[in-house]
N, C-alpha and C. Protein backbone atom coordinates (compact mmCIF):
# COMPACT_ATOMS: atom_id res chain seq x y z
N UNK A 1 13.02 -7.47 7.49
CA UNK A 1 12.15 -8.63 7.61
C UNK A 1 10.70 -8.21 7.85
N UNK A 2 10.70 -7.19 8.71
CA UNK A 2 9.06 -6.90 8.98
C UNK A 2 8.48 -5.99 7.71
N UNK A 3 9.19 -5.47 7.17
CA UNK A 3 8.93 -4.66 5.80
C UNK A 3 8.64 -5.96 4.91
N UNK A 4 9.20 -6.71 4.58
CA UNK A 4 8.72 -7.73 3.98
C UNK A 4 7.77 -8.32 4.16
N UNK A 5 7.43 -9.02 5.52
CA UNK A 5 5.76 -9.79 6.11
C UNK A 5 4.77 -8.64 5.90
N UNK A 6 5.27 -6.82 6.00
CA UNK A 6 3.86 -6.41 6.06
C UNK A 6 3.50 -6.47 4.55
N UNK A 7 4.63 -6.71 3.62
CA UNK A 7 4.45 -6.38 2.04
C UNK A 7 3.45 -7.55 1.55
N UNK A 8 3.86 -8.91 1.95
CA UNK A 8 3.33 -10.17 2.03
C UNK A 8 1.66 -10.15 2.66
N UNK A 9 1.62 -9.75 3.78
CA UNK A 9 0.18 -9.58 3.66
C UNK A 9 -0.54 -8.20 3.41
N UNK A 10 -0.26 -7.51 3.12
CA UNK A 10 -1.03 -6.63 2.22
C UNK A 10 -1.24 -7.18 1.05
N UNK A 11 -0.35 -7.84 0.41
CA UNK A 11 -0.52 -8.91 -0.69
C UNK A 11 -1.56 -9.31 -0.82
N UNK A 12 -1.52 -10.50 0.30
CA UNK A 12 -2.69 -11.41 0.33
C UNK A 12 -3.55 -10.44 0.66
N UNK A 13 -3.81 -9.65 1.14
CA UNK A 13 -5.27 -8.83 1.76
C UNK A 13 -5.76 -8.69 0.62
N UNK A 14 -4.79 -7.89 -0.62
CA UNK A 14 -5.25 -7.45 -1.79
C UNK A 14 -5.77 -8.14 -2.88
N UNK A 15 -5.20 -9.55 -2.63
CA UNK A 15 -5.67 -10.28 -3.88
C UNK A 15 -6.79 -11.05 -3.03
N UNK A 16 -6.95 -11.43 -1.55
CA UNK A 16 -8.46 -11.80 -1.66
C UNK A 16 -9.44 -10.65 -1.65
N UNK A 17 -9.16 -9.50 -1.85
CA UNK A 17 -10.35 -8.57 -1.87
C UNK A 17 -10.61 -8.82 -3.74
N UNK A 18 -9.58 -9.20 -4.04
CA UNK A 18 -10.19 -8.96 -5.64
C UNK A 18 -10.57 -10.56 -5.95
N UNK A 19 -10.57 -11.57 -5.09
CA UNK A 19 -11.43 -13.34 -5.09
C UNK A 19 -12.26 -12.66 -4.78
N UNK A 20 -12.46 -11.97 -3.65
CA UNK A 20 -14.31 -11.67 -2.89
C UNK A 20 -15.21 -11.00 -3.77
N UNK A 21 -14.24 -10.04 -5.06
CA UNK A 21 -14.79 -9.20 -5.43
C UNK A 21 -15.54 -10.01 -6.79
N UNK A 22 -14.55 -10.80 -7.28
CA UNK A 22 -15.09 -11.31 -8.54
C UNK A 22 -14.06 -11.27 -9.64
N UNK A 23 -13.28 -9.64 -9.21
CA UNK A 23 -12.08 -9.45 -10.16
C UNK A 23 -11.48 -10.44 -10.84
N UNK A 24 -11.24 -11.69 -10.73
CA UNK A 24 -10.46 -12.68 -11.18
C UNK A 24 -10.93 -13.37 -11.94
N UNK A 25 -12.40 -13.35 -12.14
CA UNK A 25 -13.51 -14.04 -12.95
C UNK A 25 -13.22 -13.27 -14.22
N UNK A 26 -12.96 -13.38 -15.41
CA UNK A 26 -12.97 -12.58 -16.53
C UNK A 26 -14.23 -12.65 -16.90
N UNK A 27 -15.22 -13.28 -16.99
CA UNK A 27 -16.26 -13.09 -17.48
C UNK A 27 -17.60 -12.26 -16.91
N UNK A 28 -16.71 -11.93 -15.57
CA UNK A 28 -17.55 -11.14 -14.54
C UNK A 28 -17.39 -10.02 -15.18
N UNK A 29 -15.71 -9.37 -15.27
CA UNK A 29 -15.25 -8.35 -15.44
C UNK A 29 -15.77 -7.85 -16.24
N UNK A 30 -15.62 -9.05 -18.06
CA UNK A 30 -15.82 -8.48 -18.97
C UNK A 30 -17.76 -8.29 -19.31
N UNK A 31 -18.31 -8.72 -18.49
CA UNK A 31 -20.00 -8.38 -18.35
C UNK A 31 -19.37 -6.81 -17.75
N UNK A 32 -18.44 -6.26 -16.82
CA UNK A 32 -18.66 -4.90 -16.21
C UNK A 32 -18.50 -3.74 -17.76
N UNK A 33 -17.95 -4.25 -18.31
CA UNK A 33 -16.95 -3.70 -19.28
C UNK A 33 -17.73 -3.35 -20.75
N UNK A 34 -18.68 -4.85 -20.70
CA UNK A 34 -19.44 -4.24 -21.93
C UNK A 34 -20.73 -3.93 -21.44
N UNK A 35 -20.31 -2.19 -21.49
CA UNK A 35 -21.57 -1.01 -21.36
C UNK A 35 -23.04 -1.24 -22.44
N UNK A 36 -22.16 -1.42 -23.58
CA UNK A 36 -23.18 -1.68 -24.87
C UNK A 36 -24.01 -2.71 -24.99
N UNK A 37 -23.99 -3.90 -23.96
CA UNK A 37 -24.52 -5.47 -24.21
C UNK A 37 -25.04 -5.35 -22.69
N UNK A 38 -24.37 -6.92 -22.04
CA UNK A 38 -24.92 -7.07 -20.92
C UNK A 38 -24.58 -6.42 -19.63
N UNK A 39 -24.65 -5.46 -19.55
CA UNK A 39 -23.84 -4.73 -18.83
C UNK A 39 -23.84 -5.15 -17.22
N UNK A 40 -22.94 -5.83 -16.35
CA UNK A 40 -23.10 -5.85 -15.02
C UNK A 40 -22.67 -4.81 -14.21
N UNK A 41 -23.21 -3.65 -13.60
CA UNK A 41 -22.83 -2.64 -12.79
C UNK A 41 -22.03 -3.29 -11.09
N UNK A 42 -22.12 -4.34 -10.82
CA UNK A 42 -21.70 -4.64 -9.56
C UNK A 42 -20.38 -4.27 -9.46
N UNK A 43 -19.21 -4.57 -10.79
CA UNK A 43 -17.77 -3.61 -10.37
C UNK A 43 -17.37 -2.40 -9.84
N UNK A 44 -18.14 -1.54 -10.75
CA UNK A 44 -18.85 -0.33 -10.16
C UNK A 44 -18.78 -0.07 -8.67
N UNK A 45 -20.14 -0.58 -8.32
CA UNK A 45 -19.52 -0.65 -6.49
C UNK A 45 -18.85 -1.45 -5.86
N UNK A 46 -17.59 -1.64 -6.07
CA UNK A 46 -16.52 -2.53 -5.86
C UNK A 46 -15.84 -1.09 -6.29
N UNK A 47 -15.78 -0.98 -7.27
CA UNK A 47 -14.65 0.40 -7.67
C UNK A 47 -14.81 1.54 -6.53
N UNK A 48 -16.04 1.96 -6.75
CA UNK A 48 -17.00 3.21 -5.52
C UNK A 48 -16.22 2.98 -4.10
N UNK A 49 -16.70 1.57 -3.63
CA UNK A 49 -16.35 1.60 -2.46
C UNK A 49 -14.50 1.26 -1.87
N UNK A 50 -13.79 1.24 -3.28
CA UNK A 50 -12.48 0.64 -2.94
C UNK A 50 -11.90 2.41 -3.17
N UNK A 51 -12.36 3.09 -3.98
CA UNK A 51 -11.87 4.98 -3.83
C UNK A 51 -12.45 5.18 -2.53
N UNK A 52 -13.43 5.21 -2.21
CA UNK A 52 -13.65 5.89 -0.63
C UNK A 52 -13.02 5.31 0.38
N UNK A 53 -12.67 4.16 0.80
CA UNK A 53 -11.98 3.55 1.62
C UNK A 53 -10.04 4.59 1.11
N UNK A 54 -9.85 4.25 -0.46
CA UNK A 54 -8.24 4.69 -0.12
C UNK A 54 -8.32 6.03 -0.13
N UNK A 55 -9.47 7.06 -0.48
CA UNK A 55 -9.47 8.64 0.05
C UNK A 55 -9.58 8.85 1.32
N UNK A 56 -10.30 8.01 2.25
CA UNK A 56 -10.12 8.33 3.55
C UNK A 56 -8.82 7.61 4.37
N UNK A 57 -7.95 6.76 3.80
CA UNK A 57 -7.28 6.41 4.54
C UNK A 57 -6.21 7.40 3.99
N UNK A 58 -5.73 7.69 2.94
CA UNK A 58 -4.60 8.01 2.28
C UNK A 58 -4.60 9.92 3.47
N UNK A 59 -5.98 10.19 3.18
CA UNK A 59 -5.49 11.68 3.88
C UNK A 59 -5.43 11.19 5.51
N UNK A 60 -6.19 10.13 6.46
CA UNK A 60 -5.15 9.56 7.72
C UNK A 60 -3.91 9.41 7.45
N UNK A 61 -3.28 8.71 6.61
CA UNK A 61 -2.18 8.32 6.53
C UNK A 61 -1.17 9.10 6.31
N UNK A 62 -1.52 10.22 5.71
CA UNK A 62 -0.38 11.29 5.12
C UNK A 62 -0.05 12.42 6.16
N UNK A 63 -0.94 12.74 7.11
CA UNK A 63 -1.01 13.25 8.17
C UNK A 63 0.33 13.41 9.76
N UNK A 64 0.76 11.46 8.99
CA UNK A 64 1.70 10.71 10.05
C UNK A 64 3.06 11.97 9.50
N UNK A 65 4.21 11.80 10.33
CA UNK A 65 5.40 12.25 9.42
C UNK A 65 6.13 11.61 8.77
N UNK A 66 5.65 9.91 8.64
CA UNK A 66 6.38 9.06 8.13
C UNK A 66 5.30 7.74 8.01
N UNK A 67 5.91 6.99 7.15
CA UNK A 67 4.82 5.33 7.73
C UNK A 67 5.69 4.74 8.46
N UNK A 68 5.14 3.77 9.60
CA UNK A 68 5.61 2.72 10.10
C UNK A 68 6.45 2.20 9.94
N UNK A 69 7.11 1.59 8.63
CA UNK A 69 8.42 1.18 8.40
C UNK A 69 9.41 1.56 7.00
N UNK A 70 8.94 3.16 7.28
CA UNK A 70 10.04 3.52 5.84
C UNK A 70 10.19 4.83 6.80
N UNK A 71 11.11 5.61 6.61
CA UNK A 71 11.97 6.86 7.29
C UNK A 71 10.78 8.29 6.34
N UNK A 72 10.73 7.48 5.53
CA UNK A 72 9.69 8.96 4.56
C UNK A 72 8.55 7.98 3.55
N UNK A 73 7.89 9.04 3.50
CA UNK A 73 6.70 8.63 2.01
C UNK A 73 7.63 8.59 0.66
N UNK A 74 7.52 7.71 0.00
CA UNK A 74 7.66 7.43 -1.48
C UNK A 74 6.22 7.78 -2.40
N UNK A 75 6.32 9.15 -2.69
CA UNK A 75 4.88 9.74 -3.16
C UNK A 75 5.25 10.11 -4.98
N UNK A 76 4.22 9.74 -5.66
CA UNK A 76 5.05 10.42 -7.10
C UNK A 76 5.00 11.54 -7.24
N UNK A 77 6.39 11.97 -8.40
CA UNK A 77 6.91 13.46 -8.54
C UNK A 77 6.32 13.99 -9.87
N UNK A 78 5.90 13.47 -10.25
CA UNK A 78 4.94 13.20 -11.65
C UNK A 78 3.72 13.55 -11.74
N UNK A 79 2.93 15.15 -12.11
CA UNK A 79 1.50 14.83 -11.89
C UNK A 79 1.03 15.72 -12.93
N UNK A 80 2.47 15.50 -14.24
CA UNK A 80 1.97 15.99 -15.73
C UNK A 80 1.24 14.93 -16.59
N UNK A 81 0.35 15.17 -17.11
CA UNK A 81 -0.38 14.02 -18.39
C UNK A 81 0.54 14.01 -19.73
N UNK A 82 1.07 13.29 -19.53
CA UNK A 82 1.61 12.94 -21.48
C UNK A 82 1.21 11.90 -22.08
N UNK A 83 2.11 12.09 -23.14
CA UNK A 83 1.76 10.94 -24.17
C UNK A 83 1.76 9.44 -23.62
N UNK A 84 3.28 9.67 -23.20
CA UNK A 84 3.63 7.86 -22.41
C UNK A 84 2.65 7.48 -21.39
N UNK A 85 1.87 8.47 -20.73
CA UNK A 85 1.18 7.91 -19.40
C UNK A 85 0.05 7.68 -20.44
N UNK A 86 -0.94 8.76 -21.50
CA UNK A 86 -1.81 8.26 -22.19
C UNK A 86 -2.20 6.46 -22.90
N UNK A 87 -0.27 6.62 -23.39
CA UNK A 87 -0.52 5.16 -24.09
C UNK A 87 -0.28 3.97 -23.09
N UNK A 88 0.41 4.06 -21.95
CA UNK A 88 0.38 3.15 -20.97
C UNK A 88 -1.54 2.57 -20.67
N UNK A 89 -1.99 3.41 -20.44
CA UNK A 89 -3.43 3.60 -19.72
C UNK A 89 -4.12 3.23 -20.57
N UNK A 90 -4.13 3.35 -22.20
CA UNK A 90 -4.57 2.63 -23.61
C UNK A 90 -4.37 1.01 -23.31
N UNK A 91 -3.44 1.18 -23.27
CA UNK A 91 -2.34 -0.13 -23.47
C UNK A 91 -3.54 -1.29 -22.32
N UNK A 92 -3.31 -0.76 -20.92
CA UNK A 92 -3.69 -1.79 -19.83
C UNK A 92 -5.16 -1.55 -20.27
N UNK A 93 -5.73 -0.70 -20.85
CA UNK A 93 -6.95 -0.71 -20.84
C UNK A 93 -7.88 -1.82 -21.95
N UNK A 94 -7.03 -1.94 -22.81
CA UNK A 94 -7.12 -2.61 -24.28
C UNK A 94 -6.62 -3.97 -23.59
N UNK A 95 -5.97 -4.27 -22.92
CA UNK A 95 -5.60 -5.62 -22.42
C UNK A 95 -6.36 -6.02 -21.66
N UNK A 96 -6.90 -5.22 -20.55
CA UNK A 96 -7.89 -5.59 -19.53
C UNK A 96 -9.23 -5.71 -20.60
N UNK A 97 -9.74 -5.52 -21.64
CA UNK A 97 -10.90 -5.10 -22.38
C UNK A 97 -10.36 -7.13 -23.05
N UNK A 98 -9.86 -6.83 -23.54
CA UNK A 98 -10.15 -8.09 -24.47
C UNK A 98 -9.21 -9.83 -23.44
N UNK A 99 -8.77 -9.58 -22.40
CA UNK A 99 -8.56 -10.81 -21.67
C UNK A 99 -9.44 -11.06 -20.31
N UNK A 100 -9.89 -9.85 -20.06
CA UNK A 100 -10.95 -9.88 -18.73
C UNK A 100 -10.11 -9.73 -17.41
N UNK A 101 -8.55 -9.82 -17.37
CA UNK A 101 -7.18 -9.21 -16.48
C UNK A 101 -6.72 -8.19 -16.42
N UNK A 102 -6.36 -8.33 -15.42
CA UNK A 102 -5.56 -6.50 -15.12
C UNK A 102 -4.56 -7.71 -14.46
N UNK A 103 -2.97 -7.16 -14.24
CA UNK A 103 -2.09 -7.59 -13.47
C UNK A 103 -2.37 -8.27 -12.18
N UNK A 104 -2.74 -7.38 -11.26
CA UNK A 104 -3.02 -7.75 -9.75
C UNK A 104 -3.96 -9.45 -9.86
N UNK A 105 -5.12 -8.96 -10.65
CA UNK A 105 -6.47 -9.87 -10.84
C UNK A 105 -6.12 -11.35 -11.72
N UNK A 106 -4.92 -11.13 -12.41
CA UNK A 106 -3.72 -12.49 -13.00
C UNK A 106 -3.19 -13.12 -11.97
N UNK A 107 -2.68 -12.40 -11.27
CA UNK A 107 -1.72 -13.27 -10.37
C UNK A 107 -2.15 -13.74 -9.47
N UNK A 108 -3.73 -13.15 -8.88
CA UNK A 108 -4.77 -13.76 -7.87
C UNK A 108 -5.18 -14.96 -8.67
N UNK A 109 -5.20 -14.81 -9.83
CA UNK A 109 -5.97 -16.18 -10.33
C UNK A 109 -5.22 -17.43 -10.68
N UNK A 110 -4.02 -16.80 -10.25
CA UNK A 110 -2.69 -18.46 -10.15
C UNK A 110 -3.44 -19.16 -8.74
N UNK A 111 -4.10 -18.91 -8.15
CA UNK A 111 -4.36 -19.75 -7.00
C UNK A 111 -5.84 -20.87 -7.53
N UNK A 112 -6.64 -20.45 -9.15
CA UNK A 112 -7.52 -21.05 -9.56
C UNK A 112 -7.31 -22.06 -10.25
N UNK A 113 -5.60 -21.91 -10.60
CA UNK A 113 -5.26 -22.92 -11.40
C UNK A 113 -5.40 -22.35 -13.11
N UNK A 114 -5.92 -21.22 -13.21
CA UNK A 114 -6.24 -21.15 -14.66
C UNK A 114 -5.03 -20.86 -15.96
N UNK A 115 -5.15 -21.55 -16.69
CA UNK A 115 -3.87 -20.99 -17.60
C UNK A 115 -3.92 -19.85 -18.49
N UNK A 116 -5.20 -19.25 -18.61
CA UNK A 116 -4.91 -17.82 -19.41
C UNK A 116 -4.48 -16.73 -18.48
N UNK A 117 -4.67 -17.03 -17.16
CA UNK A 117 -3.98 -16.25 -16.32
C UNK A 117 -2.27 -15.90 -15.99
N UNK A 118 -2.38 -17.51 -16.82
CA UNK A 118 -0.46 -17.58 -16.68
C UNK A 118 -0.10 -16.94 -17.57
N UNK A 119 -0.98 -17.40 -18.93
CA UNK A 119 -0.33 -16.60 -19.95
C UNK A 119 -0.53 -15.53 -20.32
N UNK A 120 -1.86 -14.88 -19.62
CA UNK A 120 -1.48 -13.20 -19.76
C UNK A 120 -0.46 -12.54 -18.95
N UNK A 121 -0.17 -13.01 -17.81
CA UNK A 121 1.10 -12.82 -16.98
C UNK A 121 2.18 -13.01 -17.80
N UNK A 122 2.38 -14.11 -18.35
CA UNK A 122 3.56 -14.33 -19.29
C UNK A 122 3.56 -13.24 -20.47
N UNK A 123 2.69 -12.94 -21.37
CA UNK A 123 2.56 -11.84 -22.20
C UNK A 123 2.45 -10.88 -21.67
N UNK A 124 2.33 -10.20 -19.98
CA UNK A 124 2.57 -8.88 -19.54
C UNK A 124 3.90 -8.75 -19.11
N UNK A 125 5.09 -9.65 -18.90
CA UNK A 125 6.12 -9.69 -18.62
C UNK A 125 7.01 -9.27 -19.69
N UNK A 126 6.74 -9.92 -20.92
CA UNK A 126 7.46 -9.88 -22.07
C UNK A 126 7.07 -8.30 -22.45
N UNK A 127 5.86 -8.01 -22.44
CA UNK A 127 5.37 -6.57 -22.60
C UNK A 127 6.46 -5.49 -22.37
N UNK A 128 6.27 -6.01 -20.84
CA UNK A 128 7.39 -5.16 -19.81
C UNK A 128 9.16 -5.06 -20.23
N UNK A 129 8.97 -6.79 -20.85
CA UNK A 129 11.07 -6.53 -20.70
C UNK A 129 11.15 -6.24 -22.06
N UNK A 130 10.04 -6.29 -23.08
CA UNK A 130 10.08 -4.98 -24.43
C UNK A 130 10.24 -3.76 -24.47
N UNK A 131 9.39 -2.95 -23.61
CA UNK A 131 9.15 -2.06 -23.04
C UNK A 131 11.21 -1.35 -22.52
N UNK A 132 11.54 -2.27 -21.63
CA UNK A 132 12.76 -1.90 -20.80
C UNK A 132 13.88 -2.14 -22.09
N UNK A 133 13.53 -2.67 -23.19
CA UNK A 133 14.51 -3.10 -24.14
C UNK A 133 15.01 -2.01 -25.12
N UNK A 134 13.55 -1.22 -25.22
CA UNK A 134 13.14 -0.27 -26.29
C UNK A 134 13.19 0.71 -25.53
N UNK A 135 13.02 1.46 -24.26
CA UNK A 135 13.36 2.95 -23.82
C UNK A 135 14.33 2.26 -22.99
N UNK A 136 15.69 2.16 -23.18
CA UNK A 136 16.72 2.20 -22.03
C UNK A 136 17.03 3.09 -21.58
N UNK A 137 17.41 3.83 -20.69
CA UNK A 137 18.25 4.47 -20.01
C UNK A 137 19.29 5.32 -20.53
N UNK A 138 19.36 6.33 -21.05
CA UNK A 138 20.71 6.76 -21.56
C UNK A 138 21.58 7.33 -20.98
């Protein structure tokens, strides 16, 4: 139960840092995005200051012998570059480029009421259970 409430508000912490930030605005985003036109640098320091905050907490945090409510770290075992991580990172990047969303910054924006938010959520889901359809498990 308490693993759950802390999951729940880290939640919320996370998606109003990305209301405060603007993240949810696509037209904010996509001003960050086009370098070539109008370019708005303010994501930028939003990005800047959201790496220095998780570099200094992550090396506090790793320090512990455990977190608070898990017995061990769940850290990835993964820290080769391939193809699949290349085209994943294409993939969200080309989606975030032409809808002005990233996942997190969709599902914050169900609280605006907006419907391209639903339906890029809805088209990142289907993405996903394509995705799980086409590399199963063998």
């Amino acid at each position: 139960m308490l693993k759950n409430l802390s999951a729940c508000l880290c939640g919320i912490l996370f998606g109003l840092g990305l209301v405060i930030a603007q993240m949810v605005n696509p037209v904010k985003v996509l001003a960050f995005l086009d370098i070539a036109g109008q370019w708005d640098p303010s994501l930028a320091l939003v990005m800047a200051g959201a790496l220095i905050i998780f570099g200094l907490a992550c090396r506090l945090i790793l320090r512990r012998p455990a977190p608070i409510l898990e017995p061990r770290f769940h850290l990835p075992g993964a820290a080769r570059i391939d193809a699949r991580l290349l085209i994943g990172a294409a993939l969200f990047g080309i989606g975030w480029g032409l809808s002005g969303y990233c996942p997190g910054a969709a599902i914050a924006a169900f609280g605006y009421g907006r419907m391209e938010a639903v339906l890029f959520t809805l088209a990142m889901c289907c993405g996903m259970g394509l995705f799980r359809f086409i590399h199963r498990p063998t």
